[in-house]
C-alpha atoms as a PDB file:
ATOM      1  CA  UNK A   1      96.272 107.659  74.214  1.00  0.00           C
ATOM      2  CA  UNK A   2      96.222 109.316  77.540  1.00  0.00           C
ATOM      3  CA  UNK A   3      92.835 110.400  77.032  1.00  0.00           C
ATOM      4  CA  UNK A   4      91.718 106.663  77.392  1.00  0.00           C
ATOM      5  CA  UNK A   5      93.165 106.781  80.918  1.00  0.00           C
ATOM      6  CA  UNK A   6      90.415 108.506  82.576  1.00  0.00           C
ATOM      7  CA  UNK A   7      87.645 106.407  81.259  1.00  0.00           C
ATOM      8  CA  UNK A   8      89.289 102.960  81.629  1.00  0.00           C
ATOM      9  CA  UNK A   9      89.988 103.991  85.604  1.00  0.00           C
ATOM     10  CA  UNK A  10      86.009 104.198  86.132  1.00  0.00           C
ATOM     11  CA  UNK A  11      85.664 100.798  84.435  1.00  0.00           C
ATOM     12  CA  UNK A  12      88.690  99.903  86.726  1.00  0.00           C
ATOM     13  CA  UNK A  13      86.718 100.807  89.821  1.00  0.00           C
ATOM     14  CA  UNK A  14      83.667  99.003  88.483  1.00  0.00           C
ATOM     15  CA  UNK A  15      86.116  95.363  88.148  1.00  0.00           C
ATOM     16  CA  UNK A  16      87.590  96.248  91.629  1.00  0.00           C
ATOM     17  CA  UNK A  17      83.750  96.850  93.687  1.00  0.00           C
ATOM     18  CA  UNK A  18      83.097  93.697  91.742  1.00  0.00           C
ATOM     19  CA  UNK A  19      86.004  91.646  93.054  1.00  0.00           C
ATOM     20  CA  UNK A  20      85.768  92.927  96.121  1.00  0.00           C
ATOM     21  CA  UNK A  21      82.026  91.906  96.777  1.00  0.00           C
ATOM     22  CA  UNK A  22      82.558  88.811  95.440  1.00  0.00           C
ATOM     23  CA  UNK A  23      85.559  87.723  97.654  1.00  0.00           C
ATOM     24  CA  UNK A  24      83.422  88.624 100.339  1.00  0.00           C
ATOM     25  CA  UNK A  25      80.258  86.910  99.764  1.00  0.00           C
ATOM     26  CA  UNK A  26      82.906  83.872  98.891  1.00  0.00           C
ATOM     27  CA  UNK A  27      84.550  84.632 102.397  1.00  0.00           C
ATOM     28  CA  UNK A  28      81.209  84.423 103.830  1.00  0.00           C
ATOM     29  CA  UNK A  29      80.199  81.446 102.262  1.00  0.00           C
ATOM     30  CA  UNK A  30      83.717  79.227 102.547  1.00  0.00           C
ATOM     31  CA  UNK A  31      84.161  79.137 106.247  1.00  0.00           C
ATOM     32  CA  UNK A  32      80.794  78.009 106.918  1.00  0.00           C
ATOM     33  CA  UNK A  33      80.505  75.067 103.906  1.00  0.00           C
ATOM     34  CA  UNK A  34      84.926  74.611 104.948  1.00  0.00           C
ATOM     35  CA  UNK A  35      83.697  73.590 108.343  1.00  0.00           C
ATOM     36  CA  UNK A  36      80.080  71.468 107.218  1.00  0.00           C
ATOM     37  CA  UNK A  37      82.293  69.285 104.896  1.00  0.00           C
ATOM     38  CA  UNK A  38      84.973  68.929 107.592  1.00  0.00           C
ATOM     39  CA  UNK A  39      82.729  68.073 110.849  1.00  0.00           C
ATOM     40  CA  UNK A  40      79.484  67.696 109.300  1.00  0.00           C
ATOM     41  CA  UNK A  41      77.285  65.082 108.935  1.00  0.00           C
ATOM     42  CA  UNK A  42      74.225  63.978 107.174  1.00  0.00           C
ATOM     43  CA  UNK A  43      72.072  66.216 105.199  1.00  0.00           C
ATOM     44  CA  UNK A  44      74.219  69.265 105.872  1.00  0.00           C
ATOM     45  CA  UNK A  45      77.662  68.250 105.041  1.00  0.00           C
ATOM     46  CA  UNK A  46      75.565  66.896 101.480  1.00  0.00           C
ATOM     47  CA  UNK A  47      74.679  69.796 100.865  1.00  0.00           C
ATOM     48  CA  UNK A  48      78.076  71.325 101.339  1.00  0.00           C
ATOM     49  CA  UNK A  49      79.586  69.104  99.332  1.00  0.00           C
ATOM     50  CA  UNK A  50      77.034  69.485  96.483  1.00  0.00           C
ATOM     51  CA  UNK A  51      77.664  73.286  96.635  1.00  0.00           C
ATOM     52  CA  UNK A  52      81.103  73.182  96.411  1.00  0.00           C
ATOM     53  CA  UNK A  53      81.134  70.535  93.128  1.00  0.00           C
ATOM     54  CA  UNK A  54      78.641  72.242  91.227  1.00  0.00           C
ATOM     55  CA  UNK A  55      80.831  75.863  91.516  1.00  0.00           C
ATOM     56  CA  UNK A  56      83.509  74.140  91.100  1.00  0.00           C
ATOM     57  CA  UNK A  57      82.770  71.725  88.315  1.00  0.00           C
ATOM     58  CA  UNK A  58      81.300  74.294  85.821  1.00  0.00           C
ATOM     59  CA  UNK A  59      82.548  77.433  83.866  1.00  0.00           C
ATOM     60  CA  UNK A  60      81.698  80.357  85.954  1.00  0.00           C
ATOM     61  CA  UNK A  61      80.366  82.187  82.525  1.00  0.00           C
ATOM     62  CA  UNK A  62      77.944  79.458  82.475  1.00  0.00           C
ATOM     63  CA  UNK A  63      76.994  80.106  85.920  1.00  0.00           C
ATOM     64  CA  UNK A  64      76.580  83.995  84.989  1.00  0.00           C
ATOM     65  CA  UNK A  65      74.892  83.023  82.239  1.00  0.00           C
ATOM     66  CA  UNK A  66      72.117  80.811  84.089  1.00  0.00           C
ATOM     67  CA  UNK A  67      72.095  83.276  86.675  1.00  0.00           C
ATOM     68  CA  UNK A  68      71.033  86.812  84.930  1.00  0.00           C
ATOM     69  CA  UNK A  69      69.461  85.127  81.707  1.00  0.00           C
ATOM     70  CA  UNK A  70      67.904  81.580  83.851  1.00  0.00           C
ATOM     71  CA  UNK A  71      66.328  83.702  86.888  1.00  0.00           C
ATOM     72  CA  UNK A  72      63.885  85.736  84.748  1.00  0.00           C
ATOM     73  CA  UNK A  73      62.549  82.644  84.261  1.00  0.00           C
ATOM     74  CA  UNK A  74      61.621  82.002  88.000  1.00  0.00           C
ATOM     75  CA  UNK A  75      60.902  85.030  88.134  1.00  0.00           C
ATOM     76  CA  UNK A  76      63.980  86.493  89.724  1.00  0.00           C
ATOM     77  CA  UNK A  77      65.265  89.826  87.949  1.00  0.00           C
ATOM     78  CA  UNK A  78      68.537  91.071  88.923  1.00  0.00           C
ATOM     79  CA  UNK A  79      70.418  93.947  87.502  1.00  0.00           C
ATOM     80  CA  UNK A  80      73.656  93.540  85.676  1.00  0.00           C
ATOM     81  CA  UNK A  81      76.135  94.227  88.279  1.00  0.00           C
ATOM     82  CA  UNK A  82      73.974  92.330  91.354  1.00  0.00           C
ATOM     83  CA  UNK A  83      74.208  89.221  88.984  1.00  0.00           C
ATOM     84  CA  UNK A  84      78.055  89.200  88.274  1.00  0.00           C
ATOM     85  CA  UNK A  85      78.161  89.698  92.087  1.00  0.00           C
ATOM     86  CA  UNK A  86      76.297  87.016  92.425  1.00  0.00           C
ATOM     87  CA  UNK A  87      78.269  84.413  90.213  1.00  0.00           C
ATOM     88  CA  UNK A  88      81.320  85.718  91.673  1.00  0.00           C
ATOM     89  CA  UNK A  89      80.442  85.429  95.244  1.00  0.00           C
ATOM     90  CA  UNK A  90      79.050  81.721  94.663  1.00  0.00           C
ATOM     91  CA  UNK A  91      82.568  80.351  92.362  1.00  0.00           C
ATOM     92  CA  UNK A  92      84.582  82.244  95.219  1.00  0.00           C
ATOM     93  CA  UNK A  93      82.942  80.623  98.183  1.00  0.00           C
ATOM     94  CA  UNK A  94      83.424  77.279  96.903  1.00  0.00           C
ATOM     95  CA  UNK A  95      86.809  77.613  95.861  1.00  0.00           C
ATOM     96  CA  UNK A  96      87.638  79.350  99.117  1.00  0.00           C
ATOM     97  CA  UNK A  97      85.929  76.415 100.845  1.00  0.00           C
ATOM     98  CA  UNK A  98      88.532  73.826  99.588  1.00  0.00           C
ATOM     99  CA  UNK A  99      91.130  76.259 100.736  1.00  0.00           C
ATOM    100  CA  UNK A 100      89.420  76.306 104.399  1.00  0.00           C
ATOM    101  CA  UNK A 101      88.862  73.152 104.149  1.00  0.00           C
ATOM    102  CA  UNK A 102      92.424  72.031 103.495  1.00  0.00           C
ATOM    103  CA  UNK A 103      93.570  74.372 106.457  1.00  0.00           C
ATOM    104  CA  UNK A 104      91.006  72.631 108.836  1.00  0.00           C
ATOM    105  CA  UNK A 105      92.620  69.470 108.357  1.00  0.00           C
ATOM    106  CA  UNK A 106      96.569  70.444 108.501  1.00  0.00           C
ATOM    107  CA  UNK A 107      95.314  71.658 112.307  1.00  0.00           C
ATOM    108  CA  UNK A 108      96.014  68.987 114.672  1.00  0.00           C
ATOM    109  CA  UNK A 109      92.937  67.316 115.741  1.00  0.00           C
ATOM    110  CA  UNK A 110      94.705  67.090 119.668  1.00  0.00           C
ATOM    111  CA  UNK A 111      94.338  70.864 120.117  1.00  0.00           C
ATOM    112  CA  UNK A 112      90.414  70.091 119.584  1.00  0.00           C
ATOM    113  CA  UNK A 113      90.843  67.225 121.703  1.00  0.00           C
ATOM    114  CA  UNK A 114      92.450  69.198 124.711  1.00  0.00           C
ATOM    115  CA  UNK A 115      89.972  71.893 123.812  1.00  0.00           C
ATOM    116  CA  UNK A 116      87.051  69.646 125.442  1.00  0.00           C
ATOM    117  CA  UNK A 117      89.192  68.148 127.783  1.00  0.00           C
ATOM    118  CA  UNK A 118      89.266  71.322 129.749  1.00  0.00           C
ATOM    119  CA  UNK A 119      85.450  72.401 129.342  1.00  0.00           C
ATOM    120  CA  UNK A 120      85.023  74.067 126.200  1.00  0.00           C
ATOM    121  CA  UNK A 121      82.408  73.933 123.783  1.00  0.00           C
ATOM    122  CA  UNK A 122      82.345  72.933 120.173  1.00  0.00           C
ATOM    123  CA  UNK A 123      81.609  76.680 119.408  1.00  0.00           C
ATOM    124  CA  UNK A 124      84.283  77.980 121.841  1.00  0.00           C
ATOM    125  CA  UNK A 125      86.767  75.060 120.082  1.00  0.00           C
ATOM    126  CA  UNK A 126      85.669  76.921 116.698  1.00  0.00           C
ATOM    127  CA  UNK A 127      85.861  80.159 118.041  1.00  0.00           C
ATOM    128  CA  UNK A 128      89.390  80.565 120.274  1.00  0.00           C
ATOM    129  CA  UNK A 129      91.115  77.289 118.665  1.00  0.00           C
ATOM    130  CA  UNK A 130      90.542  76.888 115.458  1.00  0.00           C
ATOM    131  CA  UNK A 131      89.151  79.917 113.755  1.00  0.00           C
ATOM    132  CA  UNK A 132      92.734  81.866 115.042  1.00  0.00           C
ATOM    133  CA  UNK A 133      94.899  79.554 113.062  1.00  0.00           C
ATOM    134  CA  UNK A 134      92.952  78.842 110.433  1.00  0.00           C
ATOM    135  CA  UNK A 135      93.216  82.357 108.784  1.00  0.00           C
ATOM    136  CA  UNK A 136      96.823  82.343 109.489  1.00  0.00           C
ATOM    137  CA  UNK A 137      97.166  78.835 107.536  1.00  0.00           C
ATOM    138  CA  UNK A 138      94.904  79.858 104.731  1.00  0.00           C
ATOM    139  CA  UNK A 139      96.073  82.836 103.889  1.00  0.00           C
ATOM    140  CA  UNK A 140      98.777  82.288 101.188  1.00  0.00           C
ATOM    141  CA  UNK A 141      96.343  80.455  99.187  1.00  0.00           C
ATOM    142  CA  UNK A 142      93.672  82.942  99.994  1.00  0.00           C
ATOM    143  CA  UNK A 143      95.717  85.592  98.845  1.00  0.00           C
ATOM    144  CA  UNK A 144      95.892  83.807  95.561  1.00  0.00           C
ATOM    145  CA  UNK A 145      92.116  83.802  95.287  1.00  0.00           C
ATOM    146  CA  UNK A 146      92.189  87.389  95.797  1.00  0.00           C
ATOM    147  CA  UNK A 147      93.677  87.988  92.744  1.00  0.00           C
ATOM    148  CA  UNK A 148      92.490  85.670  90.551  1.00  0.00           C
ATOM    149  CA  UNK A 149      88.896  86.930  91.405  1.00  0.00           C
ATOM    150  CA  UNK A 150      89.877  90.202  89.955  1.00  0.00           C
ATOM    151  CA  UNK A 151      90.584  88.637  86.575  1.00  0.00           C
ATOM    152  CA  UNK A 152      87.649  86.671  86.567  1.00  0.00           C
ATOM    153  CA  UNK A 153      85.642  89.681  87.177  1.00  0.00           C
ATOM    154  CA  UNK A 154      86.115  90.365  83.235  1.00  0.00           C
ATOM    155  CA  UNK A 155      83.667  88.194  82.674  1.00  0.00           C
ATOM    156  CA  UNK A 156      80.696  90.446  83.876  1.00  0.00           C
ATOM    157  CA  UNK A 157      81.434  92.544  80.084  1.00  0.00           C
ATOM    158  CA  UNK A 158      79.812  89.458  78.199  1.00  0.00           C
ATOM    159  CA  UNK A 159      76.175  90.751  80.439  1.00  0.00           C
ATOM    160  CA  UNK A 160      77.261  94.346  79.402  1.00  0.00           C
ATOM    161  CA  UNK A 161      78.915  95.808  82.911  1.00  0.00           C
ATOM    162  CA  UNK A 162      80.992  98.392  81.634  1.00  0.00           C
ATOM    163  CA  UNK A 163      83.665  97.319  83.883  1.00  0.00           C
ATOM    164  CA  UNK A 164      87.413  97.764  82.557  1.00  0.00           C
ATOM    165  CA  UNK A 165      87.380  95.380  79.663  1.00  0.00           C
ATOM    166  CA  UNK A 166      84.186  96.045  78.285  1.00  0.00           C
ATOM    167  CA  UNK A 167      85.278  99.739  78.254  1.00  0.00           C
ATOM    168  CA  UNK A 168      88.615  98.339  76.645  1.00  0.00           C
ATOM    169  CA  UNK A 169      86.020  97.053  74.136  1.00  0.00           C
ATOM    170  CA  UNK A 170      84.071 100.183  73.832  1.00  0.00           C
ATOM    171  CA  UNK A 171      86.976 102.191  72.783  1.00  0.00           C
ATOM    172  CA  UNK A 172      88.139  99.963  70.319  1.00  0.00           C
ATOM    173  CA  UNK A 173      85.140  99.870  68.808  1.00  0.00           C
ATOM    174  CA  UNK A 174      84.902 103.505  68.224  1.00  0.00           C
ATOM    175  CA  UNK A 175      88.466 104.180  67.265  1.00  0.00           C
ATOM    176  CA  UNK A 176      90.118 100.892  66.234  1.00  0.00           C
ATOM    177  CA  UNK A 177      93.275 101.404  67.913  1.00  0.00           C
ATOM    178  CA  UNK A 178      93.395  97.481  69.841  1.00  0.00           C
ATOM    179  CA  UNK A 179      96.885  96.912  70.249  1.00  0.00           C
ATOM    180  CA  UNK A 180      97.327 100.682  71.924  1.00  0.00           C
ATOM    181  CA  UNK A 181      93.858 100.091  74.191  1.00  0.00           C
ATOM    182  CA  UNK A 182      94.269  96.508  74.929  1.00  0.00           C
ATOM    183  CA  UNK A 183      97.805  97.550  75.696  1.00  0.00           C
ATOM    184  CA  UNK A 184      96.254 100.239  78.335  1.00  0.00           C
ATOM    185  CA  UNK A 185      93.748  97.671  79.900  1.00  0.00           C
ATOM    186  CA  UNK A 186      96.821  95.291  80.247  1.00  0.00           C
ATOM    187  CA  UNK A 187      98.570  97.870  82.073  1.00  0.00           C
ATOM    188  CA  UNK A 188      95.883  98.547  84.783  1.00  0.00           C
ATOM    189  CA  UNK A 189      95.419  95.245  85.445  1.00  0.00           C
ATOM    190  CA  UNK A 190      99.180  94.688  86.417  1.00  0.00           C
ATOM    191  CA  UNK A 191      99.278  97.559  88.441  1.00  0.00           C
ATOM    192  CA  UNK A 192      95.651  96.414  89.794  1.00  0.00           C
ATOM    193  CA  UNK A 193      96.777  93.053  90.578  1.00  0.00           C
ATOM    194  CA  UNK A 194     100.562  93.812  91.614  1.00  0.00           C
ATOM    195  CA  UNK A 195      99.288  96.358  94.318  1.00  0.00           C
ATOM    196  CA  UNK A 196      97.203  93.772  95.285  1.00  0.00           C
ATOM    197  CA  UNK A 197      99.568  91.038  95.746  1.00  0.00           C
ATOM    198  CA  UNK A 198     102.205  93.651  97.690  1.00  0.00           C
ATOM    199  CA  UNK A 199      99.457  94.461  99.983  1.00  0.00           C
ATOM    200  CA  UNK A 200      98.839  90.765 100.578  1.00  0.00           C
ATOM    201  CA  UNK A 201     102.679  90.269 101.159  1.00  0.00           C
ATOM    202  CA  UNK A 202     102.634  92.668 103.632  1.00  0.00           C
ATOM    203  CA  UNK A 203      99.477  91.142 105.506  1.00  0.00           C
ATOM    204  CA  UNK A 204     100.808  87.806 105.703  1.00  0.00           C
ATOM    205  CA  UNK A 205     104.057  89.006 106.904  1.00  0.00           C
ATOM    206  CA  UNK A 206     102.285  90.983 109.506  1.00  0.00           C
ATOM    207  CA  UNK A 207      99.951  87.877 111.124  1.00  0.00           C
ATOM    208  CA  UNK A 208     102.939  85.204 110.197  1.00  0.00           C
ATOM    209  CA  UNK A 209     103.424  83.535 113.727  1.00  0.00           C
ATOM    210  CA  UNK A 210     106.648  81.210 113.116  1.00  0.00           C
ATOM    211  CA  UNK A 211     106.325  77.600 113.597  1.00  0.00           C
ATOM    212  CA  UNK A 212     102.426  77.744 113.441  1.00  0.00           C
ATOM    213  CA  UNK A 213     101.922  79.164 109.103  1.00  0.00           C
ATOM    214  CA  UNK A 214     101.861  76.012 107.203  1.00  0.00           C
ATOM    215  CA  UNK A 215     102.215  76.246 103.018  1.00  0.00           C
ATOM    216  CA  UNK A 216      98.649  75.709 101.847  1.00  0.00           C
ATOM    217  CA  UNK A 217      98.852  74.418  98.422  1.00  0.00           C
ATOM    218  CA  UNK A 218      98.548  77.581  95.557  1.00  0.00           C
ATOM    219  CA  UNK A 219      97.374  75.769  92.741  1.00  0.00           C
ATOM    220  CA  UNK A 220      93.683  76.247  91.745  1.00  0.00           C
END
């Protein structure tokens, strides 16, 4: 079975560049909608909040779904991997957004406050108040959405990216050996996903500034 090795690790690097550009796009997209549905108002913070309770109120193979078989349709054509980006980056970002958005409010509201008081702006309050602590507070439960993204990412086989379980698949299908290759797959994501959360460790430990990290909540 060590022949399988070698062609599960490319399908391995496939379900990592996929986690990886969807935790960014979600990075990219939490902040901003964390921060609208905290201090926002009117038509923005709506739409915010509409964002984050669609992605977070439906399956995100239904979103993959809609999004590489529904575009066509509107004539939008994306290829397999852009689309599981896609659906990953969009789930992440609103998931991360609660995560933000919890953070946001555990910071005391004085330190904006005193912020003004001495002639900042609302971007400077964002920028050298509230941004600095915010990734330190988040971070625990960020970390968690860093590895739950990577299991998610198995969803892009069902659209045929030949990521690690749809090569899993693949191999089982031409030599019907499941409990050896499933086995395998189950391996590499363990040692995917424990190197992961060690590295994670080590970051939080590293920013940790005592007195200041609050808990964020873990659960999903």
């Amino acid at each position: 079975m060590l022949g399988i090795v070698p062609f599960l690790l490319r399908g391995a690097l496939i379900s990592i560049g996929l986690s990886a550009v969807g935790l960014a796009m979600g990075l990219l997209l939490g902040i901003p909608t964390a921060l609208l549905k905290t201090y926002g108002r009117g038509i923005p913070r709506a739409v915010a909040v509409l964002y984050t309770e669609i992605f977070r109120g439906t399956p995100l193979l239904l979103q993959l779904f809609i999004i590489y078989f529904g575009l066509p349709d509107a004539g939008i054509v994306l290829d397999r991997f852009t689309a599981a980006c896609l659906a990953l980056g969009l789930n992440s970002g609103a998931y991360q957004a609660e995560y933000f958005r919890g953070a946001l409010q555990s910071i005391d509201a004085g330190q904006i406050t005193a912020a003004r008081a001495i002639g900042m702006t609302q971007t400077q309050c964002m920028r050298h108040v509230l941004l600095p602590q915010l990734l330190r507070i988040v971070l625990p439960a960020w970390s968690n959405e860093a590895v739950y993204i990577v299991k998610y990412a198995a969803v892009a086989f069902t659209i045929a990216v030949p990521d690690l379980l749809a090569r899993g698949k693949m191999l089982v299908s031409w030599h019907w050996r499941p409990i050896e290759v499933f086995l395998t797959v189950a391996a590499l994501y363990i040692a995917i996903l424990g190197t992961l959360a060690h590295v994670m460790e080590r970051v939080e430990k590293r920013v940790r500034i005592p007195g200041l990290l609050l808990e964020a909540g873990r659960e999903r």
